[in-house]
Protein backbone atom coordinates (compact mmCIF):
# COMPACT_ATOMS: atom_id res chain seq x y z
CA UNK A 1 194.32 92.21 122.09
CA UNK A 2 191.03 93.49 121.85
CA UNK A 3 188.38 93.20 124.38
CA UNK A 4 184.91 92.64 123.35
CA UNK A 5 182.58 94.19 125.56
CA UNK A 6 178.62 92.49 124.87
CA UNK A 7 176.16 94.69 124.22
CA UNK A 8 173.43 95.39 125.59
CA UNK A 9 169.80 96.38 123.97
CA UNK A 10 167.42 98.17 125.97
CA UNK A 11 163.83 96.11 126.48
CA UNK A 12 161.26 96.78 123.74
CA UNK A 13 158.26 98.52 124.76
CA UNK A 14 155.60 95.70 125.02
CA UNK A 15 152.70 95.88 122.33
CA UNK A 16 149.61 95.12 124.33
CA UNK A 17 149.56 95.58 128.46
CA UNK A 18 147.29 93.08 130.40
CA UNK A 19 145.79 94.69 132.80
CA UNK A 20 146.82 93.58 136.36
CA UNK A 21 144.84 91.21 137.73
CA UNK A 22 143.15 93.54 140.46
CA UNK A 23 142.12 96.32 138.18
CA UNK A 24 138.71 94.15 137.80
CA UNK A 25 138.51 94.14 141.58
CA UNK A 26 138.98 97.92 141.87
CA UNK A 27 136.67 99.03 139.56
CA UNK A 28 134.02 96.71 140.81
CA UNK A 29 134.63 97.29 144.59
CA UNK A 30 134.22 101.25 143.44
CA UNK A 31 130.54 102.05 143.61
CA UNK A 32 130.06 104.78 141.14
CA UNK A 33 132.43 102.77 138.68
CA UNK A 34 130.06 99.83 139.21
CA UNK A 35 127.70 102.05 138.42
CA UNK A 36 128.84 104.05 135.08
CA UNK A 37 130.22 100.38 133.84
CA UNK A 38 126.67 99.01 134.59
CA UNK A 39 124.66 102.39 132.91
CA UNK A 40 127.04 102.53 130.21
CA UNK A 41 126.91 98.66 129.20
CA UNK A 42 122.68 99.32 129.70
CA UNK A 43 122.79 102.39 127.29
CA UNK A 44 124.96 100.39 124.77
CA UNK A 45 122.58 97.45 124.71
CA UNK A 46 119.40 100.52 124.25
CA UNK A 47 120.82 102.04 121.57
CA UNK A 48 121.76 98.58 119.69
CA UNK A 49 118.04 97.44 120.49
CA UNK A 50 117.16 100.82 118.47
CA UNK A 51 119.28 100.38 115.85
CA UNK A 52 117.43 96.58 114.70
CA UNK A 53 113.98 97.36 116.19
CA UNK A 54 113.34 101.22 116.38
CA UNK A 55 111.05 102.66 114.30
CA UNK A 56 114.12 103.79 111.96
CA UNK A 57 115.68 100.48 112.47
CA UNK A 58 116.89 98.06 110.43
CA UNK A 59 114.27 96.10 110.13
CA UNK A 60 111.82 99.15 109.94
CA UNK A 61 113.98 99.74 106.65
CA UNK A 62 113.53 96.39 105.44
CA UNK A 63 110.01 96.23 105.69
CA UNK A 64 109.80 99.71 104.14
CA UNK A 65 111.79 98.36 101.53
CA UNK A 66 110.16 95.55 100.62
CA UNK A 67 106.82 97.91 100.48
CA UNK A 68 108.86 99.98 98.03
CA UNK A 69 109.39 97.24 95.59
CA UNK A 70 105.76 95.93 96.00
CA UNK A 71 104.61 99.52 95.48
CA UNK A 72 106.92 100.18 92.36
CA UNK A 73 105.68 96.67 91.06
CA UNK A 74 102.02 97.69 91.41
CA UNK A 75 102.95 100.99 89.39
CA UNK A 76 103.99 99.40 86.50
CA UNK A 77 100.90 97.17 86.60
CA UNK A 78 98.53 100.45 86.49
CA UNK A 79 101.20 101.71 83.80
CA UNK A 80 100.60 98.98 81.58
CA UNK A 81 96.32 98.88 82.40
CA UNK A 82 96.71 102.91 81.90
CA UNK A 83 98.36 102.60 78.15
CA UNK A 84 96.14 99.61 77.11
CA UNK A 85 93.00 101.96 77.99
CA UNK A 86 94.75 105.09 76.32
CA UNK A 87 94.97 102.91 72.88
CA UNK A 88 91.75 101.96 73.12
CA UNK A 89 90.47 105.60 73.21
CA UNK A 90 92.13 106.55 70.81
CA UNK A 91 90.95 103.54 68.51
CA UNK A 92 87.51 104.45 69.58
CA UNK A 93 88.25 108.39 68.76
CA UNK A 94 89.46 107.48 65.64
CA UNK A 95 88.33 104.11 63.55
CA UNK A 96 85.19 104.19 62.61
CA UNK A 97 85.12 100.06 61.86
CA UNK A 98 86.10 99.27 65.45
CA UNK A 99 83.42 101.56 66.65
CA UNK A 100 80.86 99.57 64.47
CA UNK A 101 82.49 96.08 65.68
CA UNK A 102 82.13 97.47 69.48
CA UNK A 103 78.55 98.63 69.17
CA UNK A 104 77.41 94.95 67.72
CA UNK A 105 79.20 92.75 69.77
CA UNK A 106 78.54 94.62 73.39
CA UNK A 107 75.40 96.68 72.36
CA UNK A 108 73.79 94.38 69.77
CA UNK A 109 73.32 97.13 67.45
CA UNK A 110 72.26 96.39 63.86
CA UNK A 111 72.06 98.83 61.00
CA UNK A 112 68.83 99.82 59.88
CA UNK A 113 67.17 96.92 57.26
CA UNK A 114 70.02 93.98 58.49
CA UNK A 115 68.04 90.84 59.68
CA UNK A 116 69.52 89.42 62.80
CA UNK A 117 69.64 85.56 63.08
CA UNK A 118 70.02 84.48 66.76
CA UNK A 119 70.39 80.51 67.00
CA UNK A 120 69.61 79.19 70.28
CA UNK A 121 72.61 76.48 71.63
């Protein structure tokens, strides 16, 4: 007859340790771990204050951003003024009938011997 002997498996190592409940205690009835938790937690909460308001923050970048895209809308306004007025130099520089049609309508030039007929409204 055999004898069966039970086995036994050794404990697994636990996953996550809770710390004890008097760690808290210690480190708090330690003065200068009172104070590094406190100066560390107060430089934390600085450089997170930086990081949205500083003046290379986020919202410093979304501002700048939005002044970008205002900016680069404003360009392509100024584009499109800048190649109407580069047409119309060259129209002027080279058609002699639009010159003639410019210098009546805004100069009220007439050719020598034309009789101009103004009617009053």
């Amino acid at each position: 007859m055999t004898r069966h002997i039970p086995r036994t498996t050794p404990p697994l190592p636990p996953i996550l340790e809770l710390p004890k409940p008097g760690l808290v205690r210690q480190i708090l009835a330690t003065p200068w771990l009172t104070l590094v938790l406190i100066l560390s937690s107060l430089f934390l909460l600085a450089m997170m204050a930086f990081t949205v308001w500083g003046d290379r923050g986020l919202l410093a970048m979304w501002r700048t951003q939005r002044e970008l895209e205002r900016l680069v809308r404003e360009i392509e306004i100024v584009e499109q003024k800048n190649a109407t007025l580069s047409r119309e130099v060259q129209r002027l520089r080279s058609d002699l009938g639009y010159i003639e049609k410019i210098a009546r309508e805004e100069l009220g030039l007439v050719r020598p011997g034309e009789i101009v007929l103004e009617f009053a409204d």
